[in-house]
Each structure stands twice: as structure tokens, then as C-alpha cells.
Protein backbone atom coordinates (compact mmCIF):
# COMPACT_ATOMS: atom_id res chain seq x y z
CA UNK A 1 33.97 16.06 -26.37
CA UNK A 2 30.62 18.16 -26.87
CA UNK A 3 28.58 14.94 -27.08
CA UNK A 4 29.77 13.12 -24.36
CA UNK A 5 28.88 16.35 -22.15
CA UNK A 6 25.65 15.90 -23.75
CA UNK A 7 24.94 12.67 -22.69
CA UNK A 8 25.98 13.19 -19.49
CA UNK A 9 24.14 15.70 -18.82
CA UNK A 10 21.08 13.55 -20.20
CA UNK A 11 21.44 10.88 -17.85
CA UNK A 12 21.62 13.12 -14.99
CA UNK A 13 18.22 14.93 -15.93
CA UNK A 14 17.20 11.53 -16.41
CA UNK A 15 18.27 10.35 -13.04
CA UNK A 16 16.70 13.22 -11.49
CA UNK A 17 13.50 13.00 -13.01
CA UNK A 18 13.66 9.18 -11.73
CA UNK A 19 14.28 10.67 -8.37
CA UNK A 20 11.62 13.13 -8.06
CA UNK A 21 9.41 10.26 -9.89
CA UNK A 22 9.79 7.91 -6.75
CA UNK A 23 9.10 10.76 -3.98
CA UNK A 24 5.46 11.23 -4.91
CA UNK A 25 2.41 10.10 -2.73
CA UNK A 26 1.86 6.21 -4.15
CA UNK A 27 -1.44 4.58 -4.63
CA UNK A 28 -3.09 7.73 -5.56
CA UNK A 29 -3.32 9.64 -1.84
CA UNK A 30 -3.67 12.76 -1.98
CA UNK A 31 -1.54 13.07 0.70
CA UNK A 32 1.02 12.11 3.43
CA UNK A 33 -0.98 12.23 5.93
CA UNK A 34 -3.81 10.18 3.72
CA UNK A 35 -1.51 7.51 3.32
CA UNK A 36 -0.35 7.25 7.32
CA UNK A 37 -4.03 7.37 8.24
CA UNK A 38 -4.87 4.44 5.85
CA UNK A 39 -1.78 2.71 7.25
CA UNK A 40 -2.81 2.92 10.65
CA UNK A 41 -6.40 1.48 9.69
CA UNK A 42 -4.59 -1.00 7.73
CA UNK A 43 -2.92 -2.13 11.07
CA UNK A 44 -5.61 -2.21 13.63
CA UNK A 45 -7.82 -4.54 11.27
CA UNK A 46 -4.91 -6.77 10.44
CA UNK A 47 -4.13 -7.01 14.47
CA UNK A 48 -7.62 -7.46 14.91
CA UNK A 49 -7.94 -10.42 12.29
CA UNK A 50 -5.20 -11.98 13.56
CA UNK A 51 -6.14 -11.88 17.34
CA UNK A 52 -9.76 -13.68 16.49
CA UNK A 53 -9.96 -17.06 16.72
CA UNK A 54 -12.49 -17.16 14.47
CA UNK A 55 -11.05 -16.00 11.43
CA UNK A 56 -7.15 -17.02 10.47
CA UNK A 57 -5.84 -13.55 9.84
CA UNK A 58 -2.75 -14.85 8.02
CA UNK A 59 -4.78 -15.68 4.95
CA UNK A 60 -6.62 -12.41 4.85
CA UNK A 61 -5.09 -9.57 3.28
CA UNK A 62 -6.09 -5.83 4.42
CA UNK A 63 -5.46 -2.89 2.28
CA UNK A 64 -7.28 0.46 2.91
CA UNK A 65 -7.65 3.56 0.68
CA UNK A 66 -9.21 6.88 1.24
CA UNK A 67 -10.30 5.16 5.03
CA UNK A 68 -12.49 2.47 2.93
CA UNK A 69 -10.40 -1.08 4.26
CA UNK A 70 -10.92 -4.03 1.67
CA UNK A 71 -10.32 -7.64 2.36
CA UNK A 72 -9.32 -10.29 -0.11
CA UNK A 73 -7.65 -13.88 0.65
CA UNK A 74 -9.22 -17.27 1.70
CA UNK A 75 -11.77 -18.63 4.09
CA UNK A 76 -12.70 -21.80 5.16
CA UNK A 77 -16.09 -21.40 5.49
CA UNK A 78 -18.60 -18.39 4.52
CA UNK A 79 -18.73 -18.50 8.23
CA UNK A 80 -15.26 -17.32 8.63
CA UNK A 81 -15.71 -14.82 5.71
CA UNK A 82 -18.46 -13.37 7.14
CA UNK A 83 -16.68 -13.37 10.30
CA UNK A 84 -13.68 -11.45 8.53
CA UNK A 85 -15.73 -8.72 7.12
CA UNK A 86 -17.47 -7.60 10.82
């Protein structure tokens, strides 16, 4: 009976650990409040790409970090890069 208790009461550490694990601050932020900032910047260039006719916002993707945005995806022209990264 003593090493089934065992176990169990490995896989619950285990679990917990897992837990705790997936509550931390992703993507290196070092904070909360980091993160919601970056999503919000994240956000107003994405509406902003996607509201210009010049550039088709749908193939850009926008990720910020530490309030420095980067954009990756295709263009059709180095026109409508350019046009992307203003």
C-alpha cells in the first residue's frame, strides 16, 4: 500500500508543479502589466494595418515585446513593405 501512496503523492507534486509552471509571465515579460501593454501595441498596429489600403494587413503579422513591435509576413511590392513598416 506504501508505494501506491507514493506515487500518488508524486503525481500530485507533479501536477502542481505543472500548474504553477503554466501561471508564469510567457515570452519572457517581466511582468503583467509588460505583457498587456505589448498587447495593446500589438492591437493598434494590427487595426492600423488592416484599415490601410495600402498595405493588406491580413498577411502581416504583428508581435511586440518590451514596446519594440516587429513585423514579418508577405508583401506585394517593397512598396507595400515599406508602407507596412511606417
Amino acid at each position: 500500500m506504501k508505494p501506491v501512496r507514493t506515487l500518488i503523492l508524486a503525481a500530485c507534486v507533479g501536477a502542481s508543479l505543472a500548474t504553477v509552471a503554466g501561471c508564469s509571465v510567457i515570452r519572457g515579460q517581466e511582468s503583467v502589466s509588460s505583457y498587456a501593454d505589448d498587447a495593446s501595441i500589438t492591437a493598434e498596429v494590427k487595426a492600423k494595418l488592416i484599415d490601410s489600403k495600402a498595405v493588406d494587413g491580413g498577411a502581416v503579422n504583428v508581435q511586440t515585446m518590451h514596446g519594440e513591435v516587429a513585423l514579418s509576413g508577405f508583401a506585394k511590392s517593397t512598396t507595400e513593405r515599406d508602407r507596412a513598416g511606417q
